[in-house]
Protein backbone atom coordinates (compact mmCIF):
# COMPACT_ATOMS: atom_id res chain seq x y z
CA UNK A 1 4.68 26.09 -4.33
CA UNK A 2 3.50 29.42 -2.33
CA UNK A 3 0.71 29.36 -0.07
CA UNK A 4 -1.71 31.06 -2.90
CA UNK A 5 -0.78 28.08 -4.52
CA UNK A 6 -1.31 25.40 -1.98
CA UNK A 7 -4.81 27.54 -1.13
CA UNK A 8 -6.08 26.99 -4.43
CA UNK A 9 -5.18 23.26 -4.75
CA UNK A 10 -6.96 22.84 -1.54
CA UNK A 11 -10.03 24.52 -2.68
CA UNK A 12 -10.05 22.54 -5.84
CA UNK A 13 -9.61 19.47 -3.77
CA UNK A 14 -12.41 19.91 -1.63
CA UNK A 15 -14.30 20.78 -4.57
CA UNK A 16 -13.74 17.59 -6.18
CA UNK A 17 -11.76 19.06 -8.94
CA UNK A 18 -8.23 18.35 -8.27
CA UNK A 19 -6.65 16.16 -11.20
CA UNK A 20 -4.29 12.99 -9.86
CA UNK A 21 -1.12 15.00 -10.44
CA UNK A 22 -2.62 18.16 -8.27
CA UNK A 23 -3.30 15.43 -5.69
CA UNK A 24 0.37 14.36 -5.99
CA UNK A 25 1.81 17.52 -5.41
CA UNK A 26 -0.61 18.07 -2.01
CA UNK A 27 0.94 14.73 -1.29
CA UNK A 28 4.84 16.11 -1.81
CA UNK A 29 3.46 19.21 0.04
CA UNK A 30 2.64 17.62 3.24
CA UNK A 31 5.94 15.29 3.49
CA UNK A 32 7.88 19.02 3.06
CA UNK A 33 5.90 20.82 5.39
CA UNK A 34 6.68 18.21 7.68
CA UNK A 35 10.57 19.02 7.48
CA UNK A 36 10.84 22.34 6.31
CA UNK A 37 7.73 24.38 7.13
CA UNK A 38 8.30 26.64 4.14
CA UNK A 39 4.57 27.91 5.06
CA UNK A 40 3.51 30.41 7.89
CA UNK A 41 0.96 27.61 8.71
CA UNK A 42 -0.05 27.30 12.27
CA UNK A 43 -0.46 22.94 13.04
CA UNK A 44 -4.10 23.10 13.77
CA UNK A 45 -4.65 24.95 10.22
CA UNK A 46 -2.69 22.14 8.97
CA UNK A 47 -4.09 19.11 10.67
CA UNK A 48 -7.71 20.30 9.51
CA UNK A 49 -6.71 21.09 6.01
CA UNK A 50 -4.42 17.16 6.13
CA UNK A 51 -8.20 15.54 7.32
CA UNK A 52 -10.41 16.97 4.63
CA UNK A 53 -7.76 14.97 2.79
CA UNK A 54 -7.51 11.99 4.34
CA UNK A 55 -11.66 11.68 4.53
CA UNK A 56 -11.94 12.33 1.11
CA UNK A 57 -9.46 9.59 0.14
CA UNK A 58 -11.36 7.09 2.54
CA UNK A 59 -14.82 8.56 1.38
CA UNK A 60 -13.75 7.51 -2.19
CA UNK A 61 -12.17 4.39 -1.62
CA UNK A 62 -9.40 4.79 -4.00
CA UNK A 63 -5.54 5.87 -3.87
CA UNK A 64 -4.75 7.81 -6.47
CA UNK A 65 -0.93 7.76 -5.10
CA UNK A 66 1.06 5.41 -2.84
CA UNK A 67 1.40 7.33 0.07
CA UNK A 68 2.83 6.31 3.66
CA UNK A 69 0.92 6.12 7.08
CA UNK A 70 1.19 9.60 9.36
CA UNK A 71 3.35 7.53 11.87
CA UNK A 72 5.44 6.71 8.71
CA UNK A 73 6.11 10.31 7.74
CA UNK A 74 6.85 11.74 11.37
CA UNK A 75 9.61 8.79 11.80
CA UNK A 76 11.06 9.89 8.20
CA UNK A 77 11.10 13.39 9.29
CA UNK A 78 12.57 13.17 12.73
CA UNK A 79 14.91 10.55 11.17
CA UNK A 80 16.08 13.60 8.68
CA UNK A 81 15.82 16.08 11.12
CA UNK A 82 18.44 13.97 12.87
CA UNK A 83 20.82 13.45 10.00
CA UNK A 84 20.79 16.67 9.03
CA UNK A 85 20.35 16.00 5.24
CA UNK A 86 17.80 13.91 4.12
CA UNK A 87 15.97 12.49 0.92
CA UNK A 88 12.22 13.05 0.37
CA UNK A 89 10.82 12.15 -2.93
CA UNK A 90 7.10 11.43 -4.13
CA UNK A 91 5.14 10.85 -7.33
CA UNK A 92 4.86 14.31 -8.87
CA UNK A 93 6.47 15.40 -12.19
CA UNK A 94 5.34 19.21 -11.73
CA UNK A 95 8.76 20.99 -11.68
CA UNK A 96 10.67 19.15 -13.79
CA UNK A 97 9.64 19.63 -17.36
CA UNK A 98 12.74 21.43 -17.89
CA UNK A 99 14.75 18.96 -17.01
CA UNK A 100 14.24 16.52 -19.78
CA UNK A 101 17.04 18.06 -22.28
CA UNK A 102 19.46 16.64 -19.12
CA UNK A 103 18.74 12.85 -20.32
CA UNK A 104 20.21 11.70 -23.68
CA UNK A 105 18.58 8.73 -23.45
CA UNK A 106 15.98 7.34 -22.18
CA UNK A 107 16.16 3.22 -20.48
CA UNK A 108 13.22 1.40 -20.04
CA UNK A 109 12.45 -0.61 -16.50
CA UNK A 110 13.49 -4.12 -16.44
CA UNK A 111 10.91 -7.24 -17.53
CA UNK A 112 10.48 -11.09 -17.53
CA UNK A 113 13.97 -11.84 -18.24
CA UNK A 114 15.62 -15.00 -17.42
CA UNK A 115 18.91 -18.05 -18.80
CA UNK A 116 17.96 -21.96 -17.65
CA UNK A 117 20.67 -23.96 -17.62
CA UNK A 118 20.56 -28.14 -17.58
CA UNK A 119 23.55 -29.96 -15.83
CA UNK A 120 24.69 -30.73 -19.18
CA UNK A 121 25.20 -26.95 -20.46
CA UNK A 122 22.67 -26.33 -22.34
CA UNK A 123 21.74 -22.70 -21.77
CA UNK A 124 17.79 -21.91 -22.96
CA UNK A 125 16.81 -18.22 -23.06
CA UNK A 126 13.03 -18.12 -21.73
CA UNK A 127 10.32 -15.92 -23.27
CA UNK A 128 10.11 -12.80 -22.24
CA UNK A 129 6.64 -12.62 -23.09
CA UNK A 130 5.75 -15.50 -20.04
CA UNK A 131 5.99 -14.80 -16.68
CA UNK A 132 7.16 -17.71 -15.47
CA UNK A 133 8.77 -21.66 -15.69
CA UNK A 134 7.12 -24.78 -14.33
CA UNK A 135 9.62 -27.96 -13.67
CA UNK A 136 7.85 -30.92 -13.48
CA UNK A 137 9.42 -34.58 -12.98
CA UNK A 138 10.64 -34.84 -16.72
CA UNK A 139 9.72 -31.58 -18.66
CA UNK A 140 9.88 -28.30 -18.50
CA UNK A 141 6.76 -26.07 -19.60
CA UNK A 142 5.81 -22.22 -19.16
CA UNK A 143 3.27 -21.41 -16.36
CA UNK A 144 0.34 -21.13 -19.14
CA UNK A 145 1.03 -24.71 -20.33
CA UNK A 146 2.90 -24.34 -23.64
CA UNK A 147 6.21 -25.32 -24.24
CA UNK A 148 9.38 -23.67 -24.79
CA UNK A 149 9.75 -22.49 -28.16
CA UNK A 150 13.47 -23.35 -28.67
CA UNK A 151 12.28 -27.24 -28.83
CA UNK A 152 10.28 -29.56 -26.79
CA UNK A 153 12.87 -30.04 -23.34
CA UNK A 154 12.50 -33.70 -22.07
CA UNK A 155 14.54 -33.54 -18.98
CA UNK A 156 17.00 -36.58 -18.09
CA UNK A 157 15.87 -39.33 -15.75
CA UNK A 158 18.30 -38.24 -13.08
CA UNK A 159 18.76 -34.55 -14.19
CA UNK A 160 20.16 -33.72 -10.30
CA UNK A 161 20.65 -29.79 -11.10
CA UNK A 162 19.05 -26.92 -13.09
CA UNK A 163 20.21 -23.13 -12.62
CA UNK A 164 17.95 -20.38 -13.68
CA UNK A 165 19.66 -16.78 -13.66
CA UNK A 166 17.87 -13.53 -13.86
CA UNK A 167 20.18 -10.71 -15.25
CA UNK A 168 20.03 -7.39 -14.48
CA UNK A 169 16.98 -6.17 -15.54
CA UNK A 170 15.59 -9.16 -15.13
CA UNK A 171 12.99 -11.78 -13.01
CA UNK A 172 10.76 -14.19 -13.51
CA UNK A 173 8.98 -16.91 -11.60
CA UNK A 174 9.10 -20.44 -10.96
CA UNK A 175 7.21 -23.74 -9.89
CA UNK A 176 9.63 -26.04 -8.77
CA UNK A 177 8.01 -29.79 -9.29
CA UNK A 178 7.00 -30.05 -5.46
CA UNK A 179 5.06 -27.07 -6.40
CA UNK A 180 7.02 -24.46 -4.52
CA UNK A 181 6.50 -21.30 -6.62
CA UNK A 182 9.46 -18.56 -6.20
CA UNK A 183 9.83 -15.32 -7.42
CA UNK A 184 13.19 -14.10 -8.48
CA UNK A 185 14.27 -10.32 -8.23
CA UNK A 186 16.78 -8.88 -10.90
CA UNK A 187 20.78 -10.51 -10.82
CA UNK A 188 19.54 -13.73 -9.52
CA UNK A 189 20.84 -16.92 -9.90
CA UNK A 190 18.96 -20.27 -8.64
CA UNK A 191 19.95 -23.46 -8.57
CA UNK A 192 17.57 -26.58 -7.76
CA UNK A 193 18.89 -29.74 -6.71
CA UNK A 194 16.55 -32.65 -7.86
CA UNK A 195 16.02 -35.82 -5.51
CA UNK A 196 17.75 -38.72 -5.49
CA UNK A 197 17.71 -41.88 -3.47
CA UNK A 198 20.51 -40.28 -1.45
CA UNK A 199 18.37 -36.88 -1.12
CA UNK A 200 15.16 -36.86 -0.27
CA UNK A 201 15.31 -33.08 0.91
CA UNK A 202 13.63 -30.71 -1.73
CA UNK A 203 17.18 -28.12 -1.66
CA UNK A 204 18.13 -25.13 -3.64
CA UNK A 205 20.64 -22.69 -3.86
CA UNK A 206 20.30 -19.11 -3.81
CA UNK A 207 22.63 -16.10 -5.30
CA UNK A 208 20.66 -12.83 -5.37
CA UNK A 209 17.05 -12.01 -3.98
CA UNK A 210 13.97 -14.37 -3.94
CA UNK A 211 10.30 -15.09 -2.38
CA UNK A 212 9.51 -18.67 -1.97
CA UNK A 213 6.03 -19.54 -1.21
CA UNK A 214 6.61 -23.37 -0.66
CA UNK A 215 4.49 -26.50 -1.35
CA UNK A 216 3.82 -27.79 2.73
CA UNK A 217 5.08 -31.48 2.99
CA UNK A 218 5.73 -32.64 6.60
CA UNK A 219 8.13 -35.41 5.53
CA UNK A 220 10.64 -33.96 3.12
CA UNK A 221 11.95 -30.17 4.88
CA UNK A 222 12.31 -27.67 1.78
CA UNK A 223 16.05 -25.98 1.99
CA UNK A 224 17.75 -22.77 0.90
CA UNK A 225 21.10 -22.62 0.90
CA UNK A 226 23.51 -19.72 0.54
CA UNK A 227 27.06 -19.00 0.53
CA UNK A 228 26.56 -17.62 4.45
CA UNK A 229 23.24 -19.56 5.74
CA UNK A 230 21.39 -22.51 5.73
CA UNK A 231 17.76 -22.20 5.79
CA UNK A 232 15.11 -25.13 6.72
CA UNK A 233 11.39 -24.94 6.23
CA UNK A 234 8.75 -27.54 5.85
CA UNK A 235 5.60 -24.93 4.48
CA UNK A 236 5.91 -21.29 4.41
CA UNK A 237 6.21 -18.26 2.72
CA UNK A 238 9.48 -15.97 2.94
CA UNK A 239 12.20 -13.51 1.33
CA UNK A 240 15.78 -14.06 1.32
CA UNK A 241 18.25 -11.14 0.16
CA UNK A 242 21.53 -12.16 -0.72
CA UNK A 243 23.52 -10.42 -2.88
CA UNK A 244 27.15 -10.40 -3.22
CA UNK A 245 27.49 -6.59 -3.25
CA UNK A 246 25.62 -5.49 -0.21
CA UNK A 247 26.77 -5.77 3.62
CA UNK A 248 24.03 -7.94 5.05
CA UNK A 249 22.18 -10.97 4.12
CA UNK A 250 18.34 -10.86 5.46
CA UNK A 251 15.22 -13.61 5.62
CA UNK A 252 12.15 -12.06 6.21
CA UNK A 253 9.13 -14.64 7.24
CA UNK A 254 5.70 -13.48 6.04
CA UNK A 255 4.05 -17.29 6.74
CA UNK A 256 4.71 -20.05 8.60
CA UNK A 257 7.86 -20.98 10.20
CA UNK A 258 11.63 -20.98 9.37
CA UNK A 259 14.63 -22.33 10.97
CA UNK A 260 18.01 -20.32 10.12
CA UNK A 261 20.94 -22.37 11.04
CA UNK A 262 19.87 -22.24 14.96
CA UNK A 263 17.54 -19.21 14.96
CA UNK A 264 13.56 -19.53 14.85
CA UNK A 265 11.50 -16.64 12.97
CA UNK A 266 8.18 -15.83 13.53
CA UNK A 267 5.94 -14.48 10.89
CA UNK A 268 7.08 -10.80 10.76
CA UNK A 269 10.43 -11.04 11.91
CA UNK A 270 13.76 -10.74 9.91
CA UNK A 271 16.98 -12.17 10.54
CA UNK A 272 19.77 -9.96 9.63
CA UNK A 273 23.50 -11.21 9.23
CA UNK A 274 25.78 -8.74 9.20
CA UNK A 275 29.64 -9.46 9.76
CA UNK A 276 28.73 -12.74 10.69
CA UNK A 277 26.81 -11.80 13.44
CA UNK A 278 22.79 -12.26 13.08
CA UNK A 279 20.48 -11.06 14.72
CA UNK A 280 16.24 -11.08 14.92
CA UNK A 281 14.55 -7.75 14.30
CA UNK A 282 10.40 -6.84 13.05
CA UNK A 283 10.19 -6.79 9.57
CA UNK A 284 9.29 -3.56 7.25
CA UNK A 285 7.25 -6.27 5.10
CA UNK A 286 6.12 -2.85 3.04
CA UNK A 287 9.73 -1.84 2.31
CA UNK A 288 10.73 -6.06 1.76
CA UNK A 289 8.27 -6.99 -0.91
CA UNK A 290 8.08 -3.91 -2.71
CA UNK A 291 10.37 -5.47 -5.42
CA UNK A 292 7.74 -8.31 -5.78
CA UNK A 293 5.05 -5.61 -5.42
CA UNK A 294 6.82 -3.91 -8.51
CA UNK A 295 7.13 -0.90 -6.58
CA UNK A 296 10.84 0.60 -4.89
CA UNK A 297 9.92 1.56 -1.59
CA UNK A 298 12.29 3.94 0.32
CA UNK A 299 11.96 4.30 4.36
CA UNK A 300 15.32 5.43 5.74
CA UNK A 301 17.92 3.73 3.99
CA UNK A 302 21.41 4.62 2.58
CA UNK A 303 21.30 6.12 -0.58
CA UNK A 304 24.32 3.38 -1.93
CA UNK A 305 21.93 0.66 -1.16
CA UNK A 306 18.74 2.27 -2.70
CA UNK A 307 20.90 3.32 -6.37
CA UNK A 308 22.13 -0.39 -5.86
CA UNK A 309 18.51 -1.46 -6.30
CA UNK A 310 17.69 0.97 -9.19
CA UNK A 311 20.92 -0.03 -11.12
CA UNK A 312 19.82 -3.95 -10.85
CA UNK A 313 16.34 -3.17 -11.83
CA UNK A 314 17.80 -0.85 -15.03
CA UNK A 315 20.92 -2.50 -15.68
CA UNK A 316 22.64 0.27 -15.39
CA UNK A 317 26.17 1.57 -13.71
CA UNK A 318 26.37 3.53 -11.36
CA UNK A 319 29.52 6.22 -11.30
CA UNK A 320 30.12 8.62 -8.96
CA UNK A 321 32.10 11.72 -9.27
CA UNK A 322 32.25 13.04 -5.90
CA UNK A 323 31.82 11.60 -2.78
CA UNK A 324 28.48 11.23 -1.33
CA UNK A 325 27.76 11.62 2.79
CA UNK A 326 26.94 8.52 4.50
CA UNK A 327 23.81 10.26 6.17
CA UNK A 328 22.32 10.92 3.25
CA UNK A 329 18.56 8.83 3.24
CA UNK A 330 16.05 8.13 0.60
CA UNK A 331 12.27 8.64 1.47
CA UNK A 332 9.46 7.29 -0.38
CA UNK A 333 7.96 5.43 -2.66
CA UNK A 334 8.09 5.00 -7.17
CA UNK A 335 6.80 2.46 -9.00
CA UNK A 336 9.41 0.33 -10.81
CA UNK A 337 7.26 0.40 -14.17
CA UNK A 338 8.69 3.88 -14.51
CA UNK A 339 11.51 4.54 -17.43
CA UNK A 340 14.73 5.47 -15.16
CA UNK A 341 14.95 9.25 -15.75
CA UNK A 342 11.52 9.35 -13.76
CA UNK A 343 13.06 7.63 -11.26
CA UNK A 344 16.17 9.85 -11.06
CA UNK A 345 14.00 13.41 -11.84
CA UNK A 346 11.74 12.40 -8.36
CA UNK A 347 15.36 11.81 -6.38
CA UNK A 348 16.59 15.03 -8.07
CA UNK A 349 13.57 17.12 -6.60
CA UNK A 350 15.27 17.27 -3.14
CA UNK A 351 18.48 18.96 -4.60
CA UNK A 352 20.71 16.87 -2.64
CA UNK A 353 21.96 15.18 -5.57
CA UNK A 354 22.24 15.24 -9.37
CA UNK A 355 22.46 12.72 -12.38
CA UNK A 356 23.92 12.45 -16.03
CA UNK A 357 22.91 9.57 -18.09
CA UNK A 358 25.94 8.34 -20.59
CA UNK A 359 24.47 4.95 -22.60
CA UNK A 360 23.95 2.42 -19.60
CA UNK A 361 26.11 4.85 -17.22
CA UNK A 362 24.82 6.90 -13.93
CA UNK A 363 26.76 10.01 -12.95
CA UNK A 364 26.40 10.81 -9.66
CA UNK A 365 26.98 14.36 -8.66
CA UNK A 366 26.47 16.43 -5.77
């Protein structure tokens, strides 16, 4: 986009007349300027021409596009500036029409996908079409009331375990019978352990990503085990990231308090365990419950980890044919409703890197 270009969208802006995807592209245009100052613009020009934009938004009362705080953008551009190469990516479509003969197929976002499984084997594949599972003391019903369709499920007396898995593509929510509602992101698995006269703790088990808003009972703690940590809560609402193929395991505490092996959290703070050291930083609660949020929301990390994310969410692969720096970051924010070539056309705006779709297979190329 020139600055004729950019001129006119402002004019149509202030005008009232700019449609959502015009507004998108100011958006893109600001988070570039920021970095690259393709335009002879002097800052104050800027700054005035940014405020008519940011009044009007506020005059309105309405987003038309996810965008970041200013303090937001100036870290992600000095953070770029730093690395040298960088990742900036926003909602707009505008340049990329041309692209589409590039994707032989197209694959849809992931939905309400979920596998129970009873201590006695029997698998049961949930309706997609419900959102989530309630387990009460001897039956198991969808969060709307009805029953499973595969049969009436009377649970045993003593049924002491019950797995749910999420695939890739997957999630789904569930009320445990304490009513403890979690949320479980895509490749998932949990595990609840019922009580017994040996265990009065309300315990599960937990492979993959969740949020857990749990039922506060001051007599019986409420515990999440994983293969690294051992978390103890009596009320409280928090996210726990733990899959097998990244580095670090975190717990992020939005509500309440949570004891992590030895370690205390306060409500905005994350642990992080990394090589078996952990460690208590301020959470990014934006960037933590996106997935929840049904949004992927990109503020400085490694591009591995962010495709990791997209290939859970898609079920996809991901390949790649050459090797890709280390310092490479991804900036910004898509919603996870979109089909996966959107996804991969906003990343491909930058020009850092390039895909090829093959079936369920993502080429990565430089």
């Amino acid at each position: 986009m020139n600055k004729y270009q950019l001129k006119t969208l402002l004019e149509k802006f202030d005008a009232g007349t700019c449609t959502e995807e015009e507004i998108s592209l100011l958006e893109s245009w600001y988070l570039n300027w920021q970095i690259d100052e393709p335009f002879e613009f002097d800052v104050a020009a800027t700054d005035q021409s940014l405020e008519r934009i940011w009044t009007r938004l506020q005059e309105e009362e309405r987003k038309p596009v996810k965008l970041y705080s200013r303090s937001w953008i100036t870290w992600a551009a000095a953070v770029i500036l730093i690395a040298g190469i960088g990742l900036l990516f926003y909602k707009t479509d505008y340049f990329n029409d041309q692209e589409n003969n590039r994707y032989a197929s197209e694959i849809k976002p992931g939905s309400n996908k979920a596998f129970l499984t009873l201590s006695n084997g029997r698998i049961i594949n949930l309706s997609a079409s419900k959102s989530g599972l309630s387990i009460t003391e001897n039956q198991l019903r969808y969060n709307d009331g009805t029953e499973l369709k595969t049969a009436q499920v009377i649970l045993p007396e003593h049924e002491n375990e019950i797995t749910i898995h999420t695939p890739k593509g997957g999630t789904y929510q569930i009320t445990l019978p304490d009513g403890t509602k979690v949320w479980l992101n895509a490749s998932t698995h949990l595990t609840y352990l019922g009580q017994s006269e040996k265990n009065d703790k309300r315990q599960v088990k937990l492979s993959g990503e969740a949020y857990f808003e749990v039922a506060k009972d001051p007599t019986r703690p409420f515990i999440v085990q994983t293969n690294k940590q051992y978390i103890e809560v009596l009320g409280t609402h928090f996210n726990v990231s733990n899959y097998n193929d990244d580095d670090i395991v975190t717990t992020t505490l939005l509500e309440g308090r949570v004891k992590i092996n030895k370690m205390i959290l306060s409500p905005g703070q994350q642990s992080v365990l990394a090589n078996g050291q952990a460690k208590i930083v301020e959470a990014d609660l934006e960037s933590v419950m996106d997935w929840k949020n049904e949004d992927f929301v990109f503020k400085g990390e490694d591009f591995k980890t962010s495709m990791r994310k997209i290939a859970r969410w898609y079920d996809v692969e991901i390949v790649y044919a050459t090797d890709i720096k280390e310092d490479i970051r991804l900036g910004g924010w898509v919603s996870r409703k979109s089909n996966l070539s959107d996804v991969l056309k906003r990343i491909e705006i930058t020009e850092k890197v390039h895909f090829k779709i093959e079936g369920r297979k993502i080429i990565v190329e430089r």
